[in-house]
Protein backbone atom coordinates (compact mmCIF):
# COMPACT_ATOMS: atom_id res chain seq x y z
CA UNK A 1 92.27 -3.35 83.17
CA UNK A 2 91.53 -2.73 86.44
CA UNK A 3 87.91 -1.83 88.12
CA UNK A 4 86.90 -0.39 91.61
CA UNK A 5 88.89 -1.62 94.78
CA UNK A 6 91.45 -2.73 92.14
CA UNK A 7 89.37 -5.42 90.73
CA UNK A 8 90.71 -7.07 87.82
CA UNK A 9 88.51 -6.52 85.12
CA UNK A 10 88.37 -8.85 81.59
CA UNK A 11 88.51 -6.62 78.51
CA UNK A 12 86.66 -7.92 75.86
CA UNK A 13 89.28 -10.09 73.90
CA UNK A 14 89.65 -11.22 77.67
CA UNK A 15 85.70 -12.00 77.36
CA UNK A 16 85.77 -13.76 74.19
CA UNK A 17 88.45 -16.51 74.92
CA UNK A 18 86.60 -16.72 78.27
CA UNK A 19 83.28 -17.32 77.00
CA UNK A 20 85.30 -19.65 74.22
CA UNK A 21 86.77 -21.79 76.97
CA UNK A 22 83.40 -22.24 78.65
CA UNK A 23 81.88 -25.96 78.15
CA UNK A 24 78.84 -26.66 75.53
CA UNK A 25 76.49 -26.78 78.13
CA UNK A 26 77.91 -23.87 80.23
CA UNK A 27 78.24 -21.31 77.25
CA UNK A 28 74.64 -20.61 76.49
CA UNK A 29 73.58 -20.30 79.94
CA UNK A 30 75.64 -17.39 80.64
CA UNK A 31 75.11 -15.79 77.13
CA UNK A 32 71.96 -16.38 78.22
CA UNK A 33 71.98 -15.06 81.20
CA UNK A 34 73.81 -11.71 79.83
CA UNK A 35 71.14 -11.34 77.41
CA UNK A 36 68.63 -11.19 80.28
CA UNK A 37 70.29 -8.54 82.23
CA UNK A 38 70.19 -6.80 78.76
CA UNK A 39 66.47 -7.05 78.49
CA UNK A 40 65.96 -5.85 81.65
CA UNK A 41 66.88 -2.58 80.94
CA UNK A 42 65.28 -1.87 77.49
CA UNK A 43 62.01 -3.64 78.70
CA UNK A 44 61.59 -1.36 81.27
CA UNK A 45 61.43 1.25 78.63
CA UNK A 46 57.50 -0.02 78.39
CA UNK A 47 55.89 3.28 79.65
CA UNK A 48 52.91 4.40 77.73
CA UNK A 49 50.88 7.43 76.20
CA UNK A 50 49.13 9.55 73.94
CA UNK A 51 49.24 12.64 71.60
CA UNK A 52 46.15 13.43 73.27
CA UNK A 53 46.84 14.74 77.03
CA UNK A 54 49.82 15.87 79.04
CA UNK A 55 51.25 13.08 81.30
CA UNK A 56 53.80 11.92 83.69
CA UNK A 57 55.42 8.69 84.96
CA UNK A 58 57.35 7.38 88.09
CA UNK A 59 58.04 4.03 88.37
CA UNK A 60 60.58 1.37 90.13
CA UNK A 61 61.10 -2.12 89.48
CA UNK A 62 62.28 -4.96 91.10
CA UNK A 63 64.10 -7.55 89.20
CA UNK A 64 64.22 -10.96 90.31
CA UNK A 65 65.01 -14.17 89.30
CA UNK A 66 64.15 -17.60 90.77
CA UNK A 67 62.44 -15.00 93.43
CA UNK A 68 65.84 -13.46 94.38
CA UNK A 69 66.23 -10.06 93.64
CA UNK A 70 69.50 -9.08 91.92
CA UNK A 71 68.66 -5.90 90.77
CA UNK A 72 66.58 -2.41 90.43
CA UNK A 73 65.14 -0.73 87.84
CA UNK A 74 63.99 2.96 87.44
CA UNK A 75 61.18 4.84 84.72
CA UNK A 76 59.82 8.45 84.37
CA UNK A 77 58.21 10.19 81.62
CA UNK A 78 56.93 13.48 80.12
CA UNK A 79 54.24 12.92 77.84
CA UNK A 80 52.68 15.86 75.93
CA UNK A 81 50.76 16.66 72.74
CA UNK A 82 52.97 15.59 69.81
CA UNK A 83 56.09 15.12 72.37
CA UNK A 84 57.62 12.48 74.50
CA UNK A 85 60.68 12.15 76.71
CA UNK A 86 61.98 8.79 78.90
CA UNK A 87 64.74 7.99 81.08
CA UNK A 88 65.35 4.37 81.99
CA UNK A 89 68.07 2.99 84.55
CA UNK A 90 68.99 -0.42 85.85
CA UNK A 91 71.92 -1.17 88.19
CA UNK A 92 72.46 -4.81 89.61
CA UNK A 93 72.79 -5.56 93.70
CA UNK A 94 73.64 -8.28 96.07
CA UNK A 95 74.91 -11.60 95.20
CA UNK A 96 74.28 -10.82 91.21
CA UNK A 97 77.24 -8.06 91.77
CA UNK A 98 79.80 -10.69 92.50
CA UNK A 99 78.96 -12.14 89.05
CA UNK A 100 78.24 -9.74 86.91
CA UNK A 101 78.23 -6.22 88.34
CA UNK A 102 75.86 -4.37 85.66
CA UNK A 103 74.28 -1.08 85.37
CA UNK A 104 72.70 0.89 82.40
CA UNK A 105 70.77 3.85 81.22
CA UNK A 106 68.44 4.60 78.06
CA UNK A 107 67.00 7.66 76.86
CA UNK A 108 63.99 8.60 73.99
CA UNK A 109 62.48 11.47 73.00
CA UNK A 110 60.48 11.95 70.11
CA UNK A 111 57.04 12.60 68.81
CA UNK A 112 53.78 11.24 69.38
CA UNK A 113 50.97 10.67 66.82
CA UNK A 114 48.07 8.97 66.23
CA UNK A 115 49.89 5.77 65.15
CA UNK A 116 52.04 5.50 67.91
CA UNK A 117 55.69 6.77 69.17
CA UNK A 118 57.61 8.23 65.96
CA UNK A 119 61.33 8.48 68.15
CA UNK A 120 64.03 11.28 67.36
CA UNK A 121 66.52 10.43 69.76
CA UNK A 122 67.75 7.38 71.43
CA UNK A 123 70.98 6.66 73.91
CA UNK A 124 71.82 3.87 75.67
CA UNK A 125 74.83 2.33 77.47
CA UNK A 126 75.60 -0.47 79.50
CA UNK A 127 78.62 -1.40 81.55
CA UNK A 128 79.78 -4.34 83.27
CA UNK A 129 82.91 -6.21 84.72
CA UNK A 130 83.62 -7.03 81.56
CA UNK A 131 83.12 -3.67 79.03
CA UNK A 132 81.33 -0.27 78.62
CA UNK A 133 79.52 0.01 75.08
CA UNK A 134 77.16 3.32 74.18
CA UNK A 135 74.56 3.37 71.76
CA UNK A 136 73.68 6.56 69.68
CA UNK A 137 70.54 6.73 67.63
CA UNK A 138 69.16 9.30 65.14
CA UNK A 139 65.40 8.97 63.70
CA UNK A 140 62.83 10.29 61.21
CA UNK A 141 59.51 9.20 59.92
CA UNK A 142 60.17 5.80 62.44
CA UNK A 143 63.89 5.41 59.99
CA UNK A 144 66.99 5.36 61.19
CA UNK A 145 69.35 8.32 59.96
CA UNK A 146 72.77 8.32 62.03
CA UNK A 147 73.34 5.02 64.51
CA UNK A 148 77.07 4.98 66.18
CA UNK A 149 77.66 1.63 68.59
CA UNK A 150 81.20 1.81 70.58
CA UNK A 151 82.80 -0.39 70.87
CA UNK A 152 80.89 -2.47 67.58
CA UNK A 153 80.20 -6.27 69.15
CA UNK A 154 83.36 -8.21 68.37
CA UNK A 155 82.03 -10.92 66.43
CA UNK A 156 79.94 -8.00 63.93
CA UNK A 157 81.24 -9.91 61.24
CA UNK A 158 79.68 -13.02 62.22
CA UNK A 159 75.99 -11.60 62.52
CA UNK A 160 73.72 -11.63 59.68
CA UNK A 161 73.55 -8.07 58.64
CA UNK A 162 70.90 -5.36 59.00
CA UNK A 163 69.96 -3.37 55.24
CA UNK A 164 68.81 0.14 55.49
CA UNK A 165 65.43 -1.13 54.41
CA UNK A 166 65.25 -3.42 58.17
CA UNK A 167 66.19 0.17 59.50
CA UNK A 168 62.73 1.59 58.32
CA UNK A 169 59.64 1.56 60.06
CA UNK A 170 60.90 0.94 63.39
CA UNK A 171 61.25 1.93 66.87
CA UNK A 172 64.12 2.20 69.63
CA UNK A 173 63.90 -0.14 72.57
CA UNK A 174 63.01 2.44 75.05
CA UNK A 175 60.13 3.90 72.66
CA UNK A 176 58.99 0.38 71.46
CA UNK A 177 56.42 -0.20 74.31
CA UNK A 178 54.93 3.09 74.29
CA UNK A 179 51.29 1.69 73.60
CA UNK A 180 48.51 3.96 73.01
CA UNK A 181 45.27 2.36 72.77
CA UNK A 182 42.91 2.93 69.23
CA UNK A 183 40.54 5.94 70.20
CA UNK A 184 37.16 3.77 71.39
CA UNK A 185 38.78 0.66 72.22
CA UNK A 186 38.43 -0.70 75.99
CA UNK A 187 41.59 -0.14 77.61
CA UNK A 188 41.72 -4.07 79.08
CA UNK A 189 41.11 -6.51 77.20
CA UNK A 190 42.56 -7.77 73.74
CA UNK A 191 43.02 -4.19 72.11
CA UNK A 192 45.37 -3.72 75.27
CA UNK A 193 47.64 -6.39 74.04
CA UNK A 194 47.18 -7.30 70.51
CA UNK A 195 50.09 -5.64 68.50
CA UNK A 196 53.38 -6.59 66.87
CA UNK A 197 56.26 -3.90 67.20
CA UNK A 198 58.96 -3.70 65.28
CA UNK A 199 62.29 -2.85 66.85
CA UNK A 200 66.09 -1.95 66.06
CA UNK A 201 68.34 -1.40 68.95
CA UNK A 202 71.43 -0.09 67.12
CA UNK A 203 72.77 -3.62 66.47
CA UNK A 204 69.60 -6.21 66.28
CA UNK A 205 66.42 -6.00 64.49
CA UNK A 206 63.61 -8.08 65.67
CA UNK A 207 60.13 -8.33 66.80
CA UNK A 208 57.79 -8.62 69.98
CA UNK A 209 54.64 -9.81 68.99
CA UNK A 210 51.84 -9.34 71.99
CA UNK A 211 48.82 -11.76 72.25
CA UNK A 212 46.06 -11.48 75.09
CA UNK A 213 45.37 -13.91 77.38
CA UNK A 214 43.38 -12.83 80.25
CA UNK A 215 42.03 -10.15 82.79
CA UNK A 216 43.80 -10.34 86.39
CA UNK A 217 43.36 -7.70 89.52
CA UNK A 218 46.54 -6.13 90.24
CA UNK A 219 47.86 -3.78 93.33
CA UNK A 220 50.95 -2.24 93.63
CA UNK A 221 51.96 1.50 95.10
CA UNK A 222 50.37 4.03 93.26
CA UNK A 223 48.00 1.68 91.48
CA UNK A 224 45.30 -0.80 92.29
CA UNK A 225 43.20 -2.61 89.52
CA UNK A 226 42.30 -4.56 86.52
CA UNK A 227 45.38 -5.02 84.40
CA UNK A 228 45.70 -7.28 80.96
CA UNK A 229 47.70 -9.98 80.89
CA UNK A 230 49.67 -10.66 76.79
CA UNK A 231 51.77 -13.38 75.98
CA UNK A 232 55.27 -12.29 74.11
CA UNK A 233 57.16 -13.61 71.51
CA UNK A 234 59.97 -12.74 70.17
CA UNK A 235 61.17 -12.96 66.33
CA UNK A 236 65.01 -12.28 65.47
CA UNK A 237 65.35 -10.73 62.06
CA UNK A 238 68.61 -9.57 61.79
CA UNK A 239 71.70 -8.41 63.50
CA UNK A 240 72.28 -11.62 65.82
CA UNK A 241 74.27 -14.69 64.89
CA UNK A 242 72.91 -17.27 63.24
CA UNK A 243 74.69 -19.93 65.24
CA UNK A 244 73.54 -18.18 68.98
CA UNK A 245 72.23 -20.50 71.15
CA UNK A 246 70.81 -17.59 73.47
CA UNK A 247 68.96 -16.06 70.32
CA UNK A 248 67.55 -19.62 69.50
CA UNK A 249 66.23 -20.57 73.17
CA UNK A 250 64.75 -16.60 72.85
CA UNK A 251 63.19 -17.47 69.46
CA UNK A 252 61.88 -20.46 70.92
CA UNK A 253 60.64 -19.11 74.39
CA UNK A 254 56.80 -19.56 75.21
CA UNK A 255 56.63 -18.55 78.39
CA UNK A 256 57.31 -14.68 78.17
CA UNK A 257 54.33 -12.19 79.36
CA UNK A 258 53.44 -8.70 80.39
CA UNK A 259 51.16 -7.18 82.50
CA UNK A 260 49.42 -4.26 81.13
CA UNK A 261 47.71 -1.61 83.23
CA UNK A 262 45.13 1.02 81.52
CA UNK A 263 46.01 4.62 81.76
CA UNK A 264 42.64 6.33 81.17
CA UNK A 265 43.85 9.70 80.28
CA UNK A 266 46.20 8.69 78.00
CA UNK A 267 44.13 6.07 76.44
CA UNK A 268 46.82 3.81 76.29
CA UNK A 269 48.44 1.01 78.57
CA UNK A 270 51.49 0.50 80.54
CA UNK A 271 53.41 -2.83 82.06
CA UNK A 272 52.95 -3.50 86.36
CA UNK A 273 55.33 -6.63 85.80
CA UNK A 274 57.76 -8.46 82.80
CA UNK A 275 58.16 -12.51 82.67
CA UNK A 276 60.91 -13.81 80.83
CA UNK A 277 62.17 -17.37 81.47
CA UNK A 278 65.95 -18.01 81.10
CA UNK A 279 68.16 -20.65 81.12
CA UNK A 280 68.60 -20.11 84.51
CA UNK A 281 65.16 -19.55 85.88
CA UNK A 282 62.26 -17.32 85.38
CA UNK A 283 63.56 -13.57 85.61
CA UNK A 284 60.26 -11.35 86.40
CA UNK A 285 60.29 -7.47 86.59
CA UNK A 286 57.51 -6.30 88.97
CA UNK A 287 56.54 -2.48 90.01
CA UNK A 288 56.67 -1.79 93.22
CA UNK A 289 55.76 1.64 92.86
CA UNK A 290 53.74 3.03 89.78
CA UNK A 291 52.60 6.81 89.63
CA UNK A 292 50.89 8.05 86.43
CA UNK A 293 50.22 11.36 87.58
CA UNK A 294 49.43 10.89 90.79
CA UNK A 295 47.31 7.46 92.03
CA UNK A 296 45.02 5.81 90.27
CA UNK A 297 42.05 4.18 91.23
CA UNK A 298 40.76 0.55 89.73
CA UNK A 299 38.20 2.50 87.08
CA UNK A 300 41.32 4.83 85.95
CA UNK A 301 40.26 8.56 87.66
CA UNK A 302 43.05 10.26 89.92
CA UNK A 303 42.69 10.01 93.47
């Protein structure tokens, strides 16, 4: 097939043999790789709130890795009593295009309640060089009800599969950071970070398991102050291949963390920047421009 300025693009049988043909040592570096451009997208779904007040969010990201950028990110939110609504976009630039030109979108909606995001809706696609495939979610009571993928991921049958009861208490990517803090709790400090969430994208289930680790000052447009700093882990459960190298040096990765900023009127906390070390360096998502509602200043009132 053939992409813009007449590009020839690899279809994915194309992709398979090529990634087949790739050495040992070469293979998991770009599945690797892949899998990090894929993470950048749903992790930026990590905007937070509450049933409690009205908010808003408008945020961009930079995405980096090895401290050159390759790529931006983009977040807003409506948050209301009992309601919630995200959009998420990613699109690589510069040199990262003439490897692996990628963009994507995600969408959530659902409802919010005391114990966190309970998500109706989710859609997601990503395109590359290589393929387009769309994601199309249906929940209730944090359970999956419809879920179409298209195309399916051409090895499906060599992934460990997902039962309907892995498809229950859980939330979509995008809603799966939305972290409201327990009514009294400080917003920095361990009850910012301290949390395991349980996640199904429409093909893996897995966890991310948060851990505090510190207190840091933080600055970036639209927000200047403490933020709390969680170590993340990440625990495949189902839906991956047992043999992938990519999901083993993920399983095994200790040096993933998120910076947490408080949102006082939502009682609840949102990321200012993502570390995730690859194969191929340390990737980092940072804000570089974070409105909740207008500025905030380092205590949490608007400006």
């Amino acid at each position: 097939m053939s992409g813009p300025g007449g590009r020839q693009l690899l279809g994915r049988r194309e992709t398979r043999d090529l990634i087949d043909r790739m050495s040992p040592r070469a293979r998991p570096r770009f599945l690797t790789a892949t899998a990090a451009l894929q993470a950048a997208c749903v992790a930026l779904g990590m905007v937070s709130s509450s049933p409690s007040c009205a908010e808003s969010l408008k945020a961009q990201y930079s995405l980096s890795l090895l401290g050159l950028s390759f790529g931006t990110a983009y977040a807003s939110g409506e948050f209301e009593p009992e309601k919630y609504h995200i959009d998420i976009s990613m699109k690589t630039s510069g040199l990262a295009n003439l490897i692996n030109n990628t963009r994507g979108a995600a969408t959530a909606s659902g409802r919010l309640a005391a114990s966190g995001p309970e998500p109706a809706s989710f859609a997601h696609t990503l395109a590359n060089d290589y393929e387009t495939r769309s994601i199309r979610m249906t929940l209730a009571g944090n359970a999956v009800r419809a879920l179409k993928v298209e195309p399916p991921p051409w090895d499906a049958s060599q992934r460990i599969p997902v039962t309907d009861e892995q498809k229950q208490h859980v939330v979509d990517p995008v809603s799966a950071l939305i972290m409201s803090v327990p009514a009294g709790a400080p917003l920095v400090g361990p009850s910012a970070c301290n949390r395991t969430i349980p996640v199904f994208d429409g093909v893996t289930r897995f966890d991310v398991r948060l851990s505090y680790v510190e207190t840091r000052a933080a600055q970036t447009k639209g927000y200047e102050g403490p933020v709390s700093v969680c170590t993340a882990r990440y625990q495949p459960i189902s839906g991956h291949r047992p043999d992938s190298s990519a999901t083993r040096f993920m399983a095994e990765n200790r040096e993933m963390s998120v910076w947490l900023a408080p949102l006082q009127k939502a009682h609840a906390v949102a990321p200012l920047r993502i570390n995730i070390k690859t194969s191929a360096g340390t990737m980092s998502i940072d804000a570089v421009e974070f409105e909740v509602g207008g500025a905030q200043s380092a205590d949490g009132s608007r400006r």
